[in-house]
Protein backbone atom coordinates (compact mmCIF):
# COMPACT_ATOMS: atom_id res chain seq x y z
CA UNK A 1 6.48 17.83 -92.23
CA UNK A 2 3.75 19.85 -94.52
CA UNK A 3 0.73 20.55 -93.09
CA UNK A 4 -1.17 17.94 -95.07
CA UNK A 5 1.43 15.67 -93.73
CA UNK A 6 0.32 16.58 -90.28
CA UNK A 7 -3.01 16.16 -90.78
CA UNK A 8 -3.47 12.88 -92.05
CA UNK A 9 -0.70 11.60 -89.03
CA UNK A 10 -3.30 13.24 -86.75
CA UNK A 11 -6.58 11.81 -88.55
CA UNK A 12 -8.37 9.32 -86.14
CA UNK A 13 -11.44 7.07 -87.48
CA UNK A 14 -14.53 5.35 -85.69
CA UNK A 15 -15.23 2.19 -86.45
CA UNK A 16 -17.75 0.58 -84.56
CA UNK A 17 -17.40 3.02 -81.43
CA UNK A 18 -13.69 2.54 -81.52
CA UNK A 19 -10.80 5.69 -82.55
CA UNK A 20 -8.21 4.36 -84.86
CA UNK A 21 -5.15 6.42 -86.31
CA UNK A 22 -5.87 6.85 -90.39
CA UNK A 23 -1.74 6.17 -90.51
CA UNK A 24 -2.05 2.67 -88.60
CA UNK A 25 -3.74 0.84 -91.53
CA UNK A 26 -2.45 -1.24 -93.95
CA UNK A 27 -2.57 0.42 -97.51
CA UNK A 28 -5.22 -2.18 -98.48
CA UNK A 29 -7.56 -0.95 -95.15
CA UNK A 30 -6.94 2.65 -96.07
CA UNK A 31 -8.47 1.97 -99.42
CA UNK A 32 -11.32 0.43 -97.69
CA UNK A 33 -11.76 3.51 -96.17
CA UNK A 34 -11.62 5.97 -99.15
CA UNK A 35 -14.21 3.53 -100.88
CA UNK A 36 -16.11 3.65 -97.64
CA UNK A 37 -16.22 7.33 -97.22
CA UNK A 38 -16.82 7.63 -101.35
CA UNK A 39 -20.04 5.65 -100.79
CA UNK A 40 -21.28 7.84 -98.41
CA UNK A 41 -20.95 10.72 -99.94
CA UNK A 42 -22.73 9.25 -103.54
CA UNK A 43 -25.37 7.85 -100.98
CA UNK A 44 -25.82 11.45 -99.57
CA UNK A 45 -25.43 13.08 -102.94
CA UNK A 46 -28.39 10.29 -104.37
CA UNK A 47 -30.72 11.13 -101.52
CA UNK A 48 -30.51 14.49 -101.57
CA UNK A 49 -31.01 13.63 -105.88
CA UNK A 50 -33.96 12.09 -104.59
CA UNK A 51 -35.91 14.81 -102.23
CA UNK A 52 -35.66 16.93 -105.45
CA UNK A 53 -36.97 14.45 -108.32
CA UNK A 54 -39.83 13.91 -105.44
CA UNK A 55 -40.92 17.37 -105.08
CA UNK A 56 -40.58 17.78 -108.57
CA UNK A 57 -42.88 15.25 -109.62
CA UNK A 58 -45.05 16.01 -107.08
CA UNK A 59 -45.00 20.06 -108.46
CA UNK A 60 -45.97 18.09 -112.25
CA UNK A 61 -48.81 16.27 -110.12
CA UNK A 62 -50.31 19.15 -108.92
CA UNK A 63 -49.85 21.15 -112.09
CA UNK A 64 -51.85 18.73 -113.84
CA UNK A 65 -54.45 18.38 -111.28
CA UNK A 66 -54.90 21.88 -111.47
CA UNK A 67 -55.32 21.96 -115.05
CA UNK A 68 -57.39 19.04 -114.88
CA UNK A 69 -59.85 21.05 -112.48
CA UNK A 70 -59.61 23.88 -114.53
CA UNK A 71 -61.05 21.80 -117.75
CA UNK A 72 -63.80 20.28 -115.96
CA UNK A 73 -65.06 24.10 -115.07
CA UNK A 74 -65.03 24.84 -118.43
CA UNK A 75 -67.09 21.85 -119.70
């Protein structure tokens, strides 16, 4: 048996508090699973997205504030 092989007959899942074997789902549940664990990661990967397009616009925000200050001390 290849390591990989190993692995995945050792991989256990929670769901809902609960261990299951990876190897005692149907193919159809397994899916489920990939999706499952897909979403998460795109969910991680768009909040972490998120954080940065907030501090970003929040860096624009203050730029132009700034420069907005800096006009009305000229005037």
């Amino acid at each position: 048996m290849s390591k990989k092989q190993k692995e995945n007959s050792q991989q256990t899942i929670s769901i809902n508090g609960e261990d299951h074997n990876f190897n005692d789902f149907s193919d159809e549940q397994k899916a489920v699973i990939n999706h499952i664990q897909d979403l998460d990661r795109k969910i991680t990967s768009s909040q972490f997205n998120l954080e940065q397009l907030l501090f970003g616009k929040e860096a624009f925000m203050n730029r132009l504030n700034q420069s907005l200050e800096q006009a009305e001390e000229i005037a």
